[in-house]
PDB file of N, CA and C in Angstrom:
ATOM      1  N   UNK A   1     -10.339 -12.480  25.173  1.00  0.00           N
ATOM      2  CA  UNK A   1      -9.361 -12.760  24.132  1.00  0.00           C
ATOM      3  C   UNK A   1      -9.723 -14.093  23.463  1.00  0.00           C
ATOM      4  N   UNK A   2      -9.258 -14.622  22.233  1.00  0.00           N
ATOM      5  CA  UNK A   2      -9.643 -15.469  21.575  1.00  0.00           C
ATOM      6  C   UNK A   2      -8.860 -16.485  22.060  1.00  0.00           C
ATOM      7  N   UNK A   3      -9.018 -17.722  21.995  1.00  0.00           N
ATOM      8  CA  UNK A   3      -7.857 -18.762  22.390  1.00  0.00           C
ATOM      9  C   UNK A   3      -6.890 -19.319  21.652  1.00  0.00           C
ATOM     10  N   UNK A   4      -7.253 -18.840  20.250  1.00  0.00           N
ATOM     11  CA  UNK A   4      -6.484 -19.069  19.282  1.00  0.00           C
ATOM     12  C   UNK A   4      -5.582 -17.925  18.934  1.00  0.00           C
ATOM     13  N   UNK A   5      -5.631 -17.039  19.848  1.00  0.00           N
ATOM     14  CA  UNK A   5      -4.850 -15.431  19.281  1.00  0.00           C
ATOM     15  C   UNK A   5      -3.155 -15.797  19.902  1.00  0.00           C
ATOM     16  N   UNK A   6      -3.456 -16.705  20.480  1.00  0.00           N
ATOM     17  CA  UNK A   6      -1.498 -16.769  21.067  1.00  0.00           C
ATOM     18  C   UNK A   6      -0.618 -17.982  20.010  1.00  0.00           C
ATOM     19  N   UNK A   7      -1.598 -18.427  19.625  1.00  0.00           N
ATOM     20  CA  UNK A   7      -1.152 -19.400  18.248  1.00  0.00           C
ATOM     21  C   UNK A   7      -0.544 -18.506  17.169  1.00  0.00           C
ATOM     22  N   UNK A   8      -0.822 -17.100  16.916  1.00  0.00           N
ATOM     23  CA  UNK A   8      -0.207 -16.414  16.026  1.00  0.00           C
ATOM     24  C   UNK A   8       1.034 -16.050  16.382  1.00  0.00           C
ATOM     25  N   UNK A   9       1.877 -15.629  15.328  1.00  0.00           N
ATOM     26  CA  UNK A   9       3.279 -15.602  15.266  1.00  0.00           C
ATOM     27  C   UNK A   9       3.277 -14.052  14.574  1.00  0.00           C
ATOM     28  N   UNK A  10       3.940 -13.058  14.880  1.00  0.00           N
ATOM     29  CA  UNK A  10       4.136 -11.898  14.185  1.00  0.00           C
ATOM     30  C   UNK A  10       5.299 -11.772  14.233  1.00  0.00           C
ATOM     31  N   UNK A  11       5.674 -12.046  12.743  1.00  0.00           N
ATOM     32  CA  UNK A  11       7.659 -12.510  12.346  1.00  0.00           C
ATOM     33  C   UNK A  11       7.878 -11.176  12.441  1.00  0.00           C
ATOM     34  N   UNK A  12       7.529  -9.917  12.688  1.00  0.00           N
ATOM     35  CA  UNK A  12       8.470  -8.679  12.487  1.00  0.00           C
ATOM     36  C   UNK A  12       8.155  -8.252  14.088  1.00  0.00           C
ATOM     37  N   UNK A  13       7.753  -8.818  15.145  1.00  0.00           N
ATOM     38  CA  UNK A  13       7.026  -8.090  16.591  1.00  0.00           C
ATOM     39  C   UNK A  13       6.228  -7.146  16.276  1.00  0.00           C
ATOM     40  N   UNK A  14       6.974  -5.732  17.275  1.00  0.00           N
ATOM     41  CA  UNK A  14       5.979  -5.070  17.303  1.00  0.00           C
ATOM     42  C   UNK A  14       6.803  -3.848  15.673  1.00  0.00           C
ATOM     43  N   UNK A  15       7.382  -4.347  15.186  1.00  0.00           N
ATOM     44  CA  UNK A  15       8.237  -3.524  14.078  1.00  0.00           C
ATOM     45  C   UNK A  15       7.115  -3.278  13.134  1.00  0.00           C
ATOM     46  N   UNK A  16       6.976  -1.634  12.610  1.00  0.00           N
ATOM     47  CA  UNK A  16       6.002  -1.431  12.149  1.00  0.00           C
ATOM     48  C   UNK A  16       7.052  -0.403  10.499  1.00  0.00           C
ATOM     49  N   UNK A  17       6.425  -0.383   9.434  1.00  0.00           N
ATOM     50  CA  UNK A  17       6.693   0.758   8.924  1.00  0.00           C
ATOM     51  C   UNK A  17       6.060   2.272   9.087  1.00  0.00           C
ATOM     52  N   UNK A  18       6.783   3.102   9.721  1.00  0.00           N
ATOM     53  CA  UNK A  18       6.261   4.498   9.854  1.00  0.00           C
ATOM     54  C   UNK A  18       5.129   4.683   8.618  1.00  0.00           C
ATOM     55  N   UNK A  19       4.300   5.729   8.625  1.00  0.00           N
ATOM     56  CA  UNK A  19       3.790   5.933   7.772  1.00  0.00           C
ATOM     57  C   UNK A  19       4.472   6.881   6.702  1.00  0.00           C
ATOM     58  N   UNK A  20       4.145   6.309   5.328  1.00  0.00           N
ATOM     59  CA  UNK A  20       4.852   6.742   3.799  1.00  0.00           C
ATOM     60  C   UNK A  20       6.133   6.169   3.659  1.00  0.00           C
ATOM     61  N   UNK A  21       6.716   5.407   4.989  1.00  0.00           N
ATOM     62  CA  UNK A  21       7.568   4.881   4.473  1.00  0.00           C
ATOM     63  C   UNK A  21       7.219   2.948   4.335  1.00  0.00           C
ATOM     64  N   UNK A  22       8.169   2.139   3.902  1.00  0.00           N
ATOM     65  CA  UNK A  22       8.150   0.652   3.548  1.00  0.00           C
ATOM     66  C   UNK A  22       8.708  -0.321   4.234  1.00  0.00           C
ATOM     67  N   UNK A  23       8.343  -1.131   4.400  1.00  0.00           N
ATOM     68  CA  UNK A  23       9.261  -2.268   5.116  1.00  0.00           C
ATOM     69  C   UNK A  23       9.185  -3.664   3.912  1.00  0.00           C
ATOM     70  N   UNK A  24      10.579  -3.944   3.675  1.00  0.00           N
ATOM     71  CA  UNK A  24      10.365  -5.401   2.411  1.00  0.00           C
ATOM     72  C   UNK A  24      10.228  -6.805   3.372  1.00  0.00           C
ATOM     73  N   UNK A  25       9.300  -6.734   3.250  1.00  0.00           N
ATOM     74  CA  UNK A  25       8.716  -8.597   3.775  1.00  0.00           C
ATOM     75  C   UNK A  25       8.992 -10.115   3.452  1.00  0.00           C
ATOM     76  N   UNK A  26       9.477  -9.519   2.046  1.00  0.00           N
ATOM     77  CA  UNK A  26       9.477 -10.302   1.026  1.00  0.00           C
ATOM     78  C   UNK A  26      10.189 -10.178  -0.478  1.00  0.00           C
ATOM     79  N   UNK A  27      10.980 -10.654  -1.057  1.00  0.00           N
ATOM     80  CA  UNK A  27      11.720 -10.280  -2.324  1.00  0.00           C
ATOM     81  C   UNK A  27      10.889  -9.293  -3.158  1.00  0.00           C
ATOM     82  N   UNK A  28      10.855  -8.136  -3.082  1.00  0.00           N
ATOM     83  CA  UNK A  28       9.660  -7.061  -4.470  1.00  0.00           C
ATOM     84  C   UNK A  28       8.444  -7.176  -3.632  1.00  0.00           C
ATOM     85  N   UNK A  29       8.418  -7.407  -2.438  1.00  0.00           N
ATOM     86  CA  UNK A  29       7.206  -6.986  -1.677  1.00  0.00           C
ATOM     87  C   UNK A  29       7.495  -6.358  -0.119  1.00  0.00           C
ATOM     88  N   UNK A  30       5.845  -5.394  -0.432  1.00  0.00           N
ATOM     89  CA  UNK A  30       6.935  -3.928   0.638  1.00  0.00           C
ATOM     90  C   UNK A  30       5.176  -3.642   1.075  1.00  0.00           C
ATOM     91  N   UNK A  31       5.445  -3.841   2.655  1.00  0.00           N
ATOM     92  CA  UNK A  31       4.295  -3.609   3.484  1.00  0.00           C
ATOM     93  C   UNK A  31       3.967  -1.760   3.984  1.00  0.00           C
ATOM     94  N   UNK A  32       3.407  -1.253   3.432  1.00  0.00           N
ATOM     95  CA  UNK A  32       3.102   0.181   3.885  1.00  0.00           C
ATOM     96  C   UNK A  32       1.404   0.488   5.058  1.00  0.00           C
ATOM     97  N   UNK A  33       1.765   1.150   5.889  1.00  0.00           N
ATOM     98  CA  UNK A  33       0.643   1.705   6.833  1.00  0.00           C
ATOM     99  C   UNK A  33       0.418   3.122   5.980  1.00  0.00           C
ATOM    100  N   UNK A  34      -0.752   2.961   6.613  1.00  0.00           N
ATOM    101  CA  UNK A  34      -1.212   4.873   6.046  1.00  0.00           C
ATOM    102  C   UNK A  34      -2.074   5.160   7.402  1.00  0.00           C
ATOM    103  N   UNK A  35      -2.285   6.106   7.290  1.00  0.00           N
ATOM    104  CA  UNK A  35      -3.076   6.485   8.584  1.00  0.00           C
ATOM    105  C   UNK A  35      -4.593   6.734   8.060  1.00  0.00           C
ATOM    106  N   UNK A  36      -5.167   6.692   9.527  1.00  0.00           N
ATOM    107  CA  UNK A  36      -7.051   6.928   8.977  1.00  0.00           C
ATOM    108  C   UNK A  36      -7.368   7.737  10.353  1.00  0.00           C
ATOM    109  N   UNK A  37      -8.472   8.362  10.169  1.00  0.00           N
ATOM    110  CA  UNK A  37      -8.788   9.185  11.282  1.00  0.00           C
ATOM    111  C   UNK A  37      -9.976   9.168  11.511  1.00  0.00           C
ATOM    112  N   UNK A  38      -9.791   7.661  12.345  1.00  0.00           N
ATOM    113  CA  UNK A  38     -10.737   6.491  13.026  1.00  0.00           C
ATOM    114  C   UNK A  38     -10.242   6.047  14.682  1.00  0.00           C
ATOM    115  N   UNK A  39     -10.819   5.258  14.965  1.00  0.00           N
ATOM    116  CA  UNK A  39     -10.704   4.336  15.961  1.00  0.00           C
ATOM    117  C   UNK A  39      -9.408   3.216  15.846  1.00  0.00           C
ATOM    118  N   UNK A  40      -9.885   3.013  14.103  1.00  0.00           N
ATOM    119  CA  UNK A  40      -8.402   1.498  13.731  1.00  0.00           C
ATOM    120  C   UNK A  40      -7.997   3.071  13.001  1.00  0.00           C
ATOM    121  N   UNK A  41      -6.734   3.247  13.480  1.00  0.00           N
ATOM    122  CA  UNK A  41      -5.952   3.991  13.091  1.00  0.00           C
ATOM    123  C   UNK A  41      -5.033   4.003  12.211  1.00  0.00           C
ATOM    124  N   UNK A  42      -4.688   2.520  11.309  1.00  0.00           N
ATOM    125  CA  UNK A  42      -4.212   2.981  10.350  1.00  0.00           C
ATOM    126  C   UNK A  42      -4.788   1.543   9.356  1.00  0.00           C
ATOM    127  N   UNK A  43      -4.047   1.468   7.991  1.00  0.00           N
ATOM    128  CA  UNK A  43      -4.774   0.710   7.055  1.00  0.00           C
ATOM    129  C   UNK A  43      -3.518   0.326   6.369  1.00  0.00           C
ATOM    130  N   UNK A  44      -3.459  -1.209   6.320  1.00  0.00           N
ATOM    131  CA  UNK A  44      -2.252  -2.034   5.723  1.00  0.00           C
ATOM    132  C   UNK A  44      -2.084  -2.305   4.218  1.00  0.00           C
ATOM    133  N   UNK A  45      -1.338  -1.477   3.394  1.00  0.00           N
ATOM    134  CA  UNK A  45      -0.889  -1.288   2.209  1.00  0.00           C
ATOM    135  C   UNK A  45      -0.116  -2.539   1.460  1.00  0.00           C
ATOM    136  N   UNK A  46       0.404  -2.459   0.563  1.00  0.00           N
ATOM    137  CA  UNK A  46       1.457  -3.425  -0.272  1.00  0.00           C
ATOM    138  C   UNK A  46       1.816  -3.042  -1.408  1.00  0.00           C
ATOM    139  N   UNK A  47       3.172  -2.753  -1.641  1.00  0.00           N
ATOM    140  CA  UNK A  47       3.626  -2.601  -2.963  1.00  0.00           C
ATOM    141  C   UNK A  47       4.165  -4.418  -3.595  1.00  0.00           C
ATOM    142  N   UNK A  48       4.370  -4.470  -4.728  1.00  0.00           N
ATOM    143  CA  UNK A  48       4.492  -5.803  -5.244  1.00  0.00           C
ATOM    144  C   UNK A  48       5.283  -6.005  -6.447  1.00  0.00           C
ATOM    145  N   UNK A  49       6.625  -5.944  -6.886  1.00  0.00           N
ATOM    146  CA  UNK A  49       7.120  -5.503  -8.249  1.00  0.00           C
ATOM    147  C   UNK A  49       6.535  -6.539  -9.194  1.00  0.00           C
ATOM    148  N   UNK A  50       6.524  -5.650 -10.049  1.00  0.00           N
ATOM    149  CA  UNK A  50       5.432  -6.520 -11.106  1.00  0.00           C
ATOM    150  C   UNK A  50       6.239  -6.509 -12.769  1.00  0.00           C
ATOM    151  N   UNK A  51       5.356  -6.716 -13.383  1.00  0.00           N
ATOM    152  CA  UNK A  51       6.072  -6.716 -15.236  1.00  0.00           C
ATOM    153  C   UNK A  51       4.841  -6.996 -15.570  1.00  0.00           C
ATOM    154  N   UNK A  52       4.538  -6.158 -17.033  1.00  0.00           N
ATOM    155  CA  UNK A  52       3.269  -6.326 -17.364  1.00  0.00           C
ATOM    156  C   UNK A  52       4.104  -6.138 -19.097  1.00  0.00           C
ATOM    157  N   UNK A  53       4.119  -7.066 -20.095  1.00  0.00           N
ATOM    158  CA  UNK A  53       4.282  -7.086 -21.336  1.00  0.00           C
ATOM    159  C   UNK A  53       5.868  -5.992 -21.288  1.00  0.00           C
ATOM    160  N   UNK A  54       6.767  -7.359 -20.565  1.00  0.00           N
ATOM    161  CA  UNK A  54       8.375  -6.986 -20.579  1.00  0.00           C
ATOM    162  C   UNK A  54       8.811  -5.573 -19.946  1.00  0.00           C
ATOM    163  N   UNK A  55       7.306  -4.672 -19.073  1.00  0.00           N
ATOM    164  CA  UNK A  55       7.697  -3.226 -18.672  1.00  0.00           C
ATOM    165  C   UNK A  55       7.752  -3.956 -17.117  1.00  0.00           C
ATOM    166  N   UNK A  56       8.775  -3.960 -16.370  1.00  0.00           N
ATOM    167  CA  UNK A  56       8.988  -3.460 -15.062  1.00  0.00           C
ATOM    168  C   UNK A  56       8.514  -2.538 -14.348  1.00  0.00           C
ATOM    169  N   UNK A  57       7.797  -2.813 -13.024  1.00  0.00           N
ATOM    170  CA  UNK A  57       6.771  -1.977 -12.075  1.00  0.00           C
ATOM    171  C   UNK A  57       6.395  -2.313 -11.191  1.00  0.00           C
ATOM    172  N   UNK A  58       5.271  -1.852 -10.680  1.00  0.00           N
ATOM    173  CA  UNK A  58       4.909  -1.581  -9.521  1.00  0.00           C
ATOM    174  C   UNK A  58       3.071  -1.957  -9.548  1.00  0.00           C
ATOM    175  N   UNK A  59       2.766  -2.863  -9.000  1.00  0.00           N
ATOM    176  CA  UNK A  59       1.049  -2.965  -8.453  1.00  0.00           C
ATOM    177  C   UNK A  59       1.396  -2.553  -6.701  1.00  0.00           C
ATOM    178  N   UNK A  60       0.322  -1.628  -6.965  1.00  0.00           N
ATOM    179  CA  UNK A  60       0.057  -0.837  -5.751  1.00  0.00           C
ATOM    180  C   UNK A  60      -1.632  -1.593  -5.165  1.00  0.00           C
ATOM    181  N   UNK A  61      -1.561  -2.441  -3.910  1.00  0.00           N
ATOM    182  CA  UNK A  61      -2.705  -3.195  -3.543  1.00  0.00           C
ATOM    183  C   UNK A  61      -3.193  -2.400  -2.554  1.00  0.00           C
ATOM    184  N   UNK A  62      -4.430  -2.051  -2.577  1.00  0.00           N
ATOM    185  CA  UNK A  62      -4.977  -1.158  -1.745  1.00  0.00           C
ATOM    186  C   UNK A  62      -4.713   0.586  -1.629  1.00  0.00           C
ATOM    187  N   UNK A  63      -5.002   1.288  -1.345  1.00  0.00           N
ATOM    188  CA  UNK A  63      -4.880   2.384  -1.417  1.00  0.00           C
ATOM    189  C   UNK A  63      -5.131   3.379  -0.507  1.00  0.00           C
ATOM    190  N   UNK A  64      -5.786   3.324   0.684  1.00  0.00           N
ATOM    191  CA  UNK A  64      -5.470   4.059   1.624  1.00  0.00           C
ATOM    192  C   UNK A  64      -6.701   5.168   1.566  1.00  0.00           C
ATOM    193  N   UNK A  65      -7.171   6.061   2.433  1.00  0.00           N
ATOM    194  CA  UNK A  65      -8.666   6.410   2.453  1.00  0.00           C
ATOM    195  C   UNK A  65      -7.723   7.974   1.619  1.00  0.00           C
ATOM    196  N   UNK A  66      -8.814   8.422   0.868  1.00  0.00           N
ATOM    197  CA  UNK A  66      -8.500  10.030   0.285  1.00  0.00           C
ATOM    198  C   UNK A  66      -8.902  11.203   1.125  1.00  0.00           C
ATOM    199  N   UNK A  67      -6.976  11.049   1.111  1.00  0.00           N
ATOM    200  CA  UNK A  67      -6.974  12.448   2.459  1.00  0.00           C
ATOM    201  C   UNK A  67      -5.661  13.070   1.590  1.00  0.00           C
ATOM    202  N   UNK A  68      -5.897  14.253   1.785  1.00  0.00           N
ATOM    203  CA  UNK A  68      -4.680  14.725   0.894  1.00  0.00           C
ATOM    204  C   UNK A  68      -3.304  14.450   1.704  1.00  0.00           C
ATOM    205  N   UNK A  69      -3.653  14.375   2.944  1.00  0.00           N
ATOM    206  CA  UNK A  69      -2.070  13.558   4.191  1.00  0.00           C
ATOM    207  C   UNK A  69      -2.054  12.364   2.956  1.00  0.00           C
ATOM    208  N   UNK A  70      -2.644  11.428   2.977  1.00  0.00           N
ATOM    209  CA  UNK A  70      -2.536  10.068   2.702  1.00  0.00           C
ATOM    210  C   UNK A  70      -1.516  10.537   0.855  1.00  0.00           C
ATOM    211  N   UNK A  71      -2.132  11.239   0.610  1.00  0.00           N
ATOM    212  CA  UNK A  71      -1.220  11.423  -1.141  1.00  0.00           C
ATOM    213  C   UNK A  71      -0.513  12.098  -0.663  1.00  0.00           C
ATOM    214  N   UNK A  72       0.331  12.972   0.323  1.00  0.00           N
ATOM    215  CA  UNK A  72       1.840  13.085   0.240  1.00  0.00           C
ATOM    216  C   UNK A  72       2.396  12.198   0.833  1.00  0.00           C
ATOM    217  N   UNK A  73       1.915  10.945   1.452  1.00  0.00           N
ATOM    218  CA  UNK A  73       2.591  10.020   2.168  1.00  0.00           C
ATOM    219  C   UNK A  73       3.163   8.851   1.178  1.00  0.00           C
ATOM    220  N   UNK A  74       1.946   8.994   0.524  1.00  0.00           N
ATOM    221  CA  UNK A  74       1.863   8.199  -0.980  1.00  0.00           C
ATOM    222  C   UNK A  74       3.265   8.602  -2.030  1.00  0.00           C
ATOM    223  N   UNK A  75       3.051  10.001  -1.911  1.00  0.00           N
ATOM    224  CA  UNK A  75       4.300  10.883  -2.987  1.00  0.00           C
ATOM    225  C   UNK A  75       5.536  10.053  -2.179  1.00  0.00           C
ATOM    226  N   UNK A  76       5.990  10.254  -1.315  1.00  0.00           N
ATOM    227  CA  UNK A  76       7.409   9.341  -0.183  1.00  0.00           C
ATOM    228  C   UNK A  76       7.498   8.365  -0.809  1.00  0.00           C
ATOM    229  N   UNK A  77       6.473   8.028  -0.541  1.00  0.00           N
ATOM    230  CA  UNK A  77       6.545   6.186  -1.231  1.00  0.00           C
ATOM    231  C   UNK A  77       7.205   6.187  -2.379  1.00  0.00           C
ATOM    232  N   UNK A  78       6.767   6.580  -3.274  1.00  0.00           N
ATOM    233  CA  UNK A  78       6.879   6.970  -4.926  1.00  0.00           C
ATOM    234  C   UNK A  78       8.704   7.373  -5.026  1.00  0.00           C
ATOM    235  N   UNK A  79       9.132   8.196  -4.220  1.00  0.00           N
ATOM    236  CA  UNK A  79       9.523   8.370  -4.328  1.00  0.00           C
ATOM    237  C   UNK A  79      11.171   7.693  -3.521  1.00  0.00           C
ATOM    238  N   UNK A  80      10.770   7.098  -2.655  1.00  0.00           N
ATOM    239  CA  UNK A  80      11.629   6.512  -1.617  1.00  0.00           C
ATOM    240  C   UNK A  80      11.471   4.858  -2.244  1.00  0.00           C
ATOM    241  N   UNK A  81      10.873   4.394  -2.780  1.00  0.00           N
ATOM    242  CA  UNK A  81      10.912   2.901  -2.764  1.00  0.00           C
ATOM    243  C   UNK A  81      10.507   2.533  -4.424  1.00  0.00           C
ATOM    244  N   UNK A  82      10.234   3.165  -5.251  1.00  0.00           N
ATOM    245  CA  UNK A  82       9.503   2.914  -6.386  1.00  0.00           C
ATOM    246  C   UNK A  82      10.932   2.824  -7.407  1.00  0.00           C
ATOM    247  N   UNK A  83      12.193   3.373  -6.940  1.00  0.00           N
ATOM    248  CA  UNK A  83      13.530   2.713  -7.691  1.00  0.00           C
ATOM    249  C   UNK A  83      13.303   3.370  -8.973  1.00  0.00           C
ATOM    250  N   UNK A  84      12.425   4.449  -8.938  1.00  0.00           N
ATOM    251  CA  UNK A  84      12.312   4.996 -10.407  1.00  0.00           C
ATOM    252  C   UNK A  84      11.409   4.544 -11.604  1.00  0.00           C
ATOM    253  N   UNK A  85      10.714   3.339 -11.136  1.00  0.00           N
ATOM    254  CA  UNK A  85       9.731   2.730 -11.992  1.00  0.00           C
ATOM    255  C   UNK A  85       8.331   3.104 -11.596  1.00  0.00           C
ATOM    256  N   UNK A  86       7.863   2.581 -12.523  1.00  0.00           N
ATOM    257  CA  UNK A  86       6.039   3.054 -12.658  1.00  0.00           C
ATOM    258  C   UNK A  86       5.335   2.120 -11.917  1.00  0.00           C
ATOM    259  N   UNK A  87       4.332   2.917 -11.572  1.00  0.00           N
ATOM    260  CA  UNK A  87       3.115   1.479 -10.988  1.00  0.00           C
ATOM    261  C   UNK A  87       2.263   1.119 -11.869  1.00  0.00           C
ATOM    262  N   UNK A  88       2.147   0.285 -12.161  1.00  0.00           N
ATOM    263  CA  UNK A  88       1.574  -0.200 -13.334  1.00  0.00           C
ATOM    264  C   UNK A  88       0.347  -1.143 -13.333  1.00  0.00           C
ATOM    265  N   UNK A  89       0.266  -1.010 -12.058  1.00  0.00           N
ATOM    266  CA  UNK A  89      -1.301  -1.710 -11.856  1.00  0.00           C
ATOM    267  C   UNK A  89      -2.104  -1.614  -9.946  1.00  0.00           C
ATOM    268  N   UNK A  90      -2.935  -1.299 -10.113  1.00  0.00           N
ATOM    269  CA  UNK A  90      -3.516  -1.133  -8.761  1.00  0.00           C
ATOM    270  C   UNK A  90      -4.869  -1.711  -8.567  1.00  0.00           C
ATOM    271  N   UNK A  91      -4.541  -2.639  -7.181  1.00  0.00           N
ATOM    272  CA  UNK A  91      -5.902  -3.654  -7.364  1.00  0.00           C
ATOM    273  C   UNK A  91      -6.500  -3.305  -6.105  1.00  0.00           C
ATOM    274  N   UNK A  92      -7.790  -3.226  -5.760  1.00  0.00           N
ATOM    275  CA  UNK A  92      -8.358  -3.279  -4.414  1.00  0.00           C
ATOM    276  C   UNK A  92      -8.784  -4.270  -3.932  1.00  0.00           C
ATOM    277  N   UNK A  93      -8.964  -4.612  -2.328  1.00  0.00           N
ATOM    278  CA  UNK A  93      -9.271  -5.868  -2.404  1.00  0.00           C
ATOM    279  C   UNK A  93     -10.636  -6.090  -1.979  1.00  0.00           C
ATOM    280  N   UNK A  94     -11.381  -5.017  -1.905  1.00  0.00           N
ATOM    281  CA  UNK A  94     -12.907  -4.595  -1.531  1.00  0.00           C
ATOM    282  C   UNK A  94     -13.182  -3.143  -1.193  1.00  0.00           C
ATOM    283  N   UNK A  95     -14.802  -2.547  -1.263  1.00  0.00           N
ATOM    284  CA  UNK A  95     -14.722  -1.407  -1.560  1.00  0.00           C
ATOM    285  C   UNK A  95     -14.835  -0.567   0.123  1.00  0.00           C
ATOM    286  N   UNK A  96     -14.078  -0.534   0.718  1.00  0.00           N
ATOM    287  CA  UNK A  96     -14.567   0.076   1.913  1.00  0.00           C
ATOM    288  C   UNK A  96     -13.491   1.072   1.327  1.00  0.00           C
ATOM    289  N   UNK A  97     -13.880   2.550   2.005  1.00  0.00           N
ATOM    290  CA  UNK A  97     -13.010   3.690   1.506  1.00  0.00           C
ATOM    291  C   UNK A  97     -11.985   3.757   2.187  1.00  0.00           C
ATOM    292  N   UNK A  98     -11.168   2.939   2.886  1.00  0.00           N
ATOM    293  CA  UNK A  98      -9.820   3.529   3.385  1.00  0.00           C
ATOM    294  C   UNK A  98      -8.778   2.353   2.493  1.00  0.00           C
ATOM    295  N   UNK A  99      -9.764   1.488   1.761  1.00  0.00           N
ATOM    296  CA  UNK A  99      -9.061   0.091   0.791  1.00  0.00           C
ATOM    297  C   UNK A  99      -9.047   1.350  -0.807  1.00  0.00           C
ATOM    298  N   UNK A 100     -10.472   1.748  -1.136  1.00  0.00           N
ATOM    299  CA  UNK A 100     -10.830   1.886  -2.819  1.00  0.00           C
ATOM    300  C   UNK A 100     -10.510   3.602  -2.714  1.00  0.00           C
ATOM    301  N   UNK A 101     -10.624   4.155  -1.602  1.00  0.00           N
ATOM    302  CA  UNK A 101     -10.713   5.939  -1.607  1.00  0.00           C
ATOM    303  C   UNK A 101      -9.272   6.154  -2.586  1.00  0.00           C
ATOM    304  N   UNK A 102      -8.510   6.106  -2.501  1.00  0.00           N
ATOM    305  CA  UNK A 102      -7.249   6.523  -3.398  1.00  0.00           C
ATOM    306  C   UNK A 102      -7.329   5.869  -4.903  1.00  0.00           C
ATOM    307  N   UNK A 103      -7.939   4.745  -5.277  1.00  0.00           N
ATOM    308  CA  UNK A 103      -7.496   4.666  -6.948  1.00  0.00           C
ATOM    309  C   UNK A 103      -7.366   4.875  -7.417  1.00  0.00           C
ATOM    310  N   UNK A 104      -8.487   5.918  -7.528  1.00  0.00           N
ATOM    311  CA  UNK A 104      -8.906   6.880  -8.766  1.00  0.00           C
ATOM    312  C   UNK A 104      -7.857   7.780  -9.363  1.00  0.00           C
ATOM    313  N   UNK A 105      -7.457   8.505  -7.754  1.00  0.00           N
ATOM    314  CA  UNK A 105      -5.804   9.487  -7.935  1.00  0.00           C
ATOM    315  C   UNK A 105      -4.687   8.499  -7.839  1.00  0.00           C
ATOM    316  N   UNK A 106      -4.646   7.433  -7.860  1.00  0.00           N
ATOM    317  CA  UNK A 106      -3.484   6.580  -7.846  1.00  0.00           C
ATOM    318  C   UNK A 106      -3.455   6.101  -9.576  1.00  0.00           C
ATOM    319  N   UNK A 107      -4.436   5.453  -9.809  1.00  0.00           N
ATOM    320  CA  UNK A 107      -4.357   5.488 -11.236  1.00  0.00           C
ATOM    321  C   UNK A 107      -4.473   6.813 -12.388  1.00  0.00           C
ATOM    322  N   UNK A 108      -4.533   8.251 -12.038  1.00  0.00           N
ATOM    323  CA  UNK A 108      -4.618   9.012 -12.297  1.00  0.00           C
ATOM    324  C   UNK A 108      -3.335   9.282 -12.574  1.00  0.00           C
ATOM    325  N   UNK A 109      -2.506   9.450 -11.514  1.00  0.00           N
ATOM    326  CA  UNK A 109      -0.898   9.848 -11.130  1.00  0.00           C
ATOM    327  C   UNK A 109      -0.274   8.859 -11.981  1.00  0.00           C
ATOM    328  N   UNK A 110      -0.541   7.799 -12.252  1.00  0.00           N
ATOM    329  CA  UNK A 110       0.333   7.003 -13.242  1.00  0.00           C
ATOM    330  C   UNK A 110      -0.191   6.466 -14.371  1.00  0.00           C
ATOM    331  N   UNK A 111      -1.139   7.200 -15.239  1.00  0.00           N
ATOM    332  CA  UNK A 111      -2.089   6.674 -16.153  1.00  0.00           C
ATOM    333  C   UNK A 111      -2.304   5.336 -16.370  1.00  0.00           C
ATOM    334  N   UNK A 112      -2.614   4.929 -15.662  1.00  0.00           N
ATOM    335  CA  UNK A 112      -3.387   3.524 -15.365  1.00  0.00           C
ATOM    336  C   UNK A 112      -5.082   3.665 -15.305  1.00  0.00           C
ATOM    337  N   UNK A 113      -5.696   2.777 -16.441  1.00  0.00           N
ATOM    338  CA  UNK A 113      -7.056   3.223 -16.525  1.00  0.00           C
ATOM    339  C   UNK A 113      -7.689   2.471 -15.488  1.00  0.00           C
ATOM    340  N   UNK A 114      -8.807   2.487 -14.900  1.00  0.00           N
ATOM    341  CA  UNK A 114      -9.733   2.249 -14.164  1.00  0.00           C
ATOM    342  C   UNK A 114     -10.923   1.636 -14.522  1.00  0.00           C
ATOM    343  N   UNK A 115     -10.478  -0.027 -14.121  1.00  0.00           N
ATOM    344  CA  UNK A 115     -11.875  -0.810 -14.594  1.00  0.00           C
ATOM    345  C   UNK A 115     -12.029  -1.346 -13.397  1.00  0.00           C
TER     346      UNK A 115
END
């Protein structure tokens, strides 16, 4: 074990959000798991309410590996926490496929172009 690993603090324990559903961490910020079908078994999400030119929304950070499980877990989301607004921007934070595998259909599903 590291000697520095008991120095960490995990403010929620062992409290996790199920997968497709959210946990708010933070005022307009909402921690989501997705699952992967690996060894690290799942992959840590973030919704973030956003405004982009006075429209109210949603940046969706990361995206979760493309599994068609992972886009109905995704649909929950959308539908359980998104308050009826759009996502309006989706950023990755590097390209490994369980971070970049969904964009494409994430920005697809909410016409958000892809640069």
């Amino acid at each position: 074990m590291n000697p520095l690993e008991h120095k960490l603090e995990y403010p929620w324990g062992d409290a996790q959000p199920a997968p497709g559903a959210a946990k708010e961490v933070a005022p307009g910020v909402y921690w989501i798991r997705m699952p992967l079908p690996f060894a690290l078994d799942h992959i840590n999400l973030w919704l973030i309410r956003d405004e982009i030119d006075g429209r109210s929304g949603w940046t969706v950070v990361d995206c979760g590996i493309s599994r068609d499980e992972v886009k109905a877990l995704w649909q929950q989301v959308f539908d359980q926490v998104l308050q009826g607004q759009p996502v309006l921007r989706v950023v990755v934070t590097h390209m490994h496929p369980d971070h970049v595998g969904l964009a494409h259909w994430l920005c697809d599903r909410w016409g958000r172009r892809c640069t």
